[in-house]
C-alpha atoms as a PDB file:
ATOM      1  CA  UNK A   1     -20.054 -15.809 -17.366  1.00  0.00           C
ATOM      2  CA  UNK A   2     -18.691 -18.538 -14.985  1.00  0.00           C
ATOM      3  CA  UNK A   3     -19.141 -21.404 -17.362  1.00  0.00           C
ATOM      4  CA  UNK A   4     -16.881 -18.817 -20.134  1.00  0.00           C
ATOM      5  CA  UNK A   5     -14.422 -18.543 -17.159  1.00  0.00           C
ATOM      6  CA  UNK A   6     -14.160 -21.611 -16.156  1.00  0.00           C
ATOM      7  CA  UNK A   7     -13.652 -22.991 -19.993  1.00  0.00           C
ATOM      8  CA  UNK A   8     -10.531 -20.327 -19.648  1.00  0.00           C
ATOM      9  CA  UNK A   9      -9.029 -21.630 -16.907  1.00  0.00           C
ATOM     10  CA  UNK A  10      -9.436 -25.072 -17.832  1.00  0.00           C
ATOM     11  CA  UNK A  11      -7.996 -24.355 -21.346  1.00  0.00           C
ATOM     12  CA  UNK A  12      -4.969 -22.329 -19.421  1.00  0.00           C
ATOM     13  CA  UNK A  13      -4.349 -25.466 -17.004  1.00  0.00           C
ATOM     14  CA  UNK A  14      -4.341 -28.212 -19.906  1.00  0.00           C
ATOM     15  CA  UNK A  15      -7.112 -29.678 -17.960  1.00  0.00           C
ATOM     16  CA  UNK A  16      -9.336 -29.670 -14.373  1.00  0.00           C
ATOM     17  CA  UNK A  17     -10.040 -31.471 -11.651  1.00  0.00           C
ATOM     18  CA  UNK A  18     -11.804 -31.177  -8.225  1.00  0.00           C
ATOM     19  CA  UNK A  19      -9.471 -28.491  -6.894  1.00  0.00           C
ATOM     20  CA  UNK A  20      -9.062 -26.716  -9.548  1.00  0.00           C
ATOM     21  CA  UNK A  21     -10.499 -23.871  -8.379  1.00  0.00           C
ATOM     22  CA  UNK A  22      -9.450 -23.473  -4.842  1.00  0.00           C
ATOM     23  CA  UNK A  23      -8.255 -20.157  -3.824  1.00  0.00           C
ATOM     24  CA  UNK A  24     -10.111 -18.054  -6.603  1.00  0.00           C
ATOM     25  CA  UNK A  25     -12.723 -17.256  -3.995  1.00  0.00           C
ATOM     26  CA  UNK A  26     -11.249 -14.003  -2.694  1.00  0.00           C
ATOM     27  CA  UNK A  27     -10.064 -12.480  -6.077  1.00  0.00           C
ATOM     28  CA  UNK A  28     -14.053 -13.349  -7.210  1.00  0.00           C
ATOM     29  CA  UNK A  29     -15.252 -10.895  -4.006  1.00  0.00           C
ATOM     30  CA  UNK A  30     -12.110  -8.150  -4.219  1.00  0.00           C
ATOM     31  CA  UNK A  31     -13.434  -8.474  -7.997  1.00  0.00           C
ATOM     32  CA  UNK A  32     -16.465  -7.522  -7.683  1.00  0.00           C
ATOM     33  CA  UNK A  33     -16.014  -5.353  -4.607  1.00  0.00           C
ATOM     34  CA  UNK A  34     -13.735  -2.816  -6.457  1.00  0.00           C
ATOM     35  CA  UNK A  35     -15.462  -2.785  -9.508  1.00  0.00           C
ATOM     36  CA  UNK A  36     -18.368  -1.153  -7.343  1.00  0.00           C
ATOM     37  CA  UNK A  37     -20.727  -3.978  -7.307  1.00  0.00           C
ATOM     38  CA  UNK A  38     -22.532  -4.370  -4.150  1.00  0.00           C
ATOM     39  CA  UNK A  39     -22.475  -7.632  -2.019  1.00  0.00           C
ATOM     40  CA  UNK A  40     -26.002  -7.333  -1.360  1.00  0.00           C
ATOM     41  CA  UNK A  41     -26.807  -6.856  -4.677  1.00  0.00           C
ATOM     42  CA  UNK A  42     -28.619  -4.914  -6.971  1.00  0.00           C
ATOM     43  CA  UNK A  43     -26.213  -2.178  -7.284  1.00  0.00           C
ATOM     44  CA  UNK A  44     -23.132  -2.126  -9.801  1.00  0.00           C
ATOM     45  CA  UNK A  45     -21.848  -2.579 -13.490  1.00  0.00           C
ATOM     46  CA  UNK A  46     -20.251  -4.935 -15.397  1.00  0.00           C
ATOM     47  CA  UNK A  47     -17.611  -2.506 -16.915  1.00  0.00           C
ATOM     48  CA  UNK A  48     -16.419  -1.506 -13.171  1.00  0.00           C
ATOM     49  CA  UNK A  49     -16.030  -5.445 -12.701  1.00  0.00           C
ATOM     50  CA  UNK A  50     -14.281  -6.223 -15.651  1.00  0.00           C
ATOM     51  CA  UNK A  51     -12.338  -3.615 -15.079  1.00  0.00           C
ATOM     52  CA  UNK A  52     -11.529  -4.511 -11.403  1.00  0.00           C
ATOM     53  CA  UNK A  53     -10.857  -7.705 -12.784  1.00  0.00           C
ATOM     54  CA  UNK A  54      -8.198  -6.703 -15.336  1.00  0.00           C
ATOM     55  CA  UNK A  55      -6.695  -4.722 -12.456  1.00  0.00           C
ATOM     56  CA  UNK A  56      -6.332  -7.743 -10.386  1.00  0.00           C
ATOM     57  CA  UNK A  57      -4.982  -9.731 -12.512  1.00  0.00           C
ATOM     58  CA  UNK A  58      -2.395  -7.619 -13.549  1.00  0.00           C
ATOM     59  CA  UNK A  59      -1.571  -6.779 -10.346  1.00  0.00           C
ATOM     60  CA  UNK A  60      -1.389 -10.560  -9.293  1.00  0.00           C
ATOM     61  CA  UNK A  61       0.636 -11.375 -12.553  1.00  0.00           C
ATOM     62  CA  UNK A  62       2.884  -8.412 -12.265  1.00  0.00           C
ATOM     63  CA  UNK A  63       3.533  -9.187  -8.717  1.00  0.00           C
ATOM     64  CA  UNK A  64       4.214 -12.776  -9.344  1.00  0.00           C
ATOM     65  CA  UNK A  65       6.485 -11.932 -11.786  1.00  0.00           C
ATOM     66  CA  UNK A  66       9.084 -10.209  -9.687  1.00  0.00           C
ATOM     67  CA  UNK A  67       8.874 -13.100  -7.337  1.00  0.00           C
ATOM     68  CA  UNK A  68       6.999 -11.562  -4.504  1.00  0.00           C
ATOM     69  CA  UNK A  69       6.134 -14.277  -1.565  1.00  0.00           C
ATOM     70  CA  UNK A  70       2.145 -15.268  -2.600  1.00  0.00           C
ATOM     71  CA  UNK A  71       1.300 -14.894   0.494  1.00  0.00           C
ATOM     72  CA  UNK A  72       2.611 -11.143   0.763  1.00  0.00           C
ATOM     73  CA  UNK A  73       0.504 -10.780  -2.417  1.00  0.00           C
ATOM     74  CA  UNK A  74      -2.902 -12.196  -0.685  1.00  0.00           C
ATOM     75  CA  UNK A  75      -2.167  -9.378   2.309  1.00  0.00           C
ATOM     76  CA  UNK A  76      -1.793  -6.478  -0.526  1.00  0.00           C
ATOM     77  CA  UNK A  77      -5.228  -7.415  -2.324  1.00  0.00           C
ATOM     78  CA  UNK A  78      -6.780  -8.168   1.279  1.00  0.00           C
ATOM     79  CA  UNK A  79      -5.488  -4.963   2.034  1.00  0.00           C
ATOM     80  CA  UNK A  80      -6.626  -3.074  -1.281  1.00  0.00           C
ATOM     81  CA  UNK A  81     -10.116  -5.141  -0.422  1.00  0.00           C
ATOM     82  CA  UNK A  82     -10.655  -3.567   3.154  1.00  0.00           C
ATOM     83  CA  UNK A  83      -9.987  -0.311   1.923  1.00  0.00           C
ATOM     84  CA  UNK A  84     -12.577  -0.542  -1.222  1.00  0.00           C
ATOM     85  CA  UNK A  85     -14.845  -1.186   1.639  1.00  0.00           C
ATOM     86  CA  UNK A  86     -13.942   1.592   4.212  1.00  0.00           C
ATOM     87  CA  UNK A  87     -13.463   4.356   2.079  1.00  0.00           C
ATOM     88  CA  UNK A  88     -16.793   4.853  -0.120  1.00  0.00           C
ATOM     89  CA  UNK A  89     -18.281   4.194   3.934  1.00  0.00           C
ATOM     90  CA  UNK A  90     -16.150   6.917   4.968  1.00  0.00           C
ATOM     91  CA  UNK A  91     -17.089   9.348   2.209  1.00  0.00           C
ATOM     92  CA  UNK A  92     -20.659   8.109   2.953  1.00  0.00           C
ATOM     93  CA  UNK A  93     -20.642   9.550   6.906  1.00  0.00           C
ATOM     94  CA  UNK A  94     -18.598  12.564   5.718  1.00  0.00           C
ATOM     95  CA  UNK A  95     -21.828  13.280   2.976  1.00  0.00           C
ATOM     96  CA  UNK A  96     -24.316  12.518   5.654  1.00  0.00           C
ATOM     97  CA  UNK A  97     -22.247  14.656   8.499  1.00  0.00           C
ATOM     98  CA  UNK A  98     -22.883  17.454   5.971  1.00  0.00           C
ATOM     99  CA  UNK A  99     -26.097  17.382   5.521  1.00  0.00           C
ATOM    100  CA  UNK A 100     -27.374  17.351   8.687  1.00  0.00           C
ATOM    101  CA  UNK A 101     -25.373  20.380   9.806  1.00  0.00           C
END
């Protein structure tokens, strides 16, 4: 799936060198975060990460578009990110709170 990606990217830039991919490395974790795959692996689907993926993108387009500052646009995914990972946590103590009662 990387090697697809990367052919992408490369075919999008008109060619690739050694940075090429710099700065893709939190949208590949917020990626697969939201789309419900777990970082320890094992756990998730690939429809929730294309999905997540899709959403990202068009949230990193769309935001581009209107000429938003990037790096107000790396604080709303890192904030979006942080809250993928405290709310199904939350929801999991909440569950677990109940059943011990």
């Amino acid at each position: 799936m990387s090697g697809i990606a990367a052919l992408f990217l490369v075919s999008s830039l008109y060619g690739a060198n050694t940075t090429t991919g710099n700065g893709f490395e939190m949208d590949a974790i917020a990626m697969a975060v939201f789309g419900g795959i777990s970082t320890a692996g094992g756990k998730g689907r690939l429809i929730g990460g294309i999905f997540s993926a899709f959403v990202i993108i068009c949230l990193r387009i769309g935001l581009g578009q209107i000429n938003m500052n990037p790096q107000l646009i790396l604080v709303i995914l890192g904030i979006l990110l942080v809250l993928a990972v405290l709310i199904p946590n939350i929801i999991g103590d909440i569950k677990y709170k109940k059943k011990s009662i």
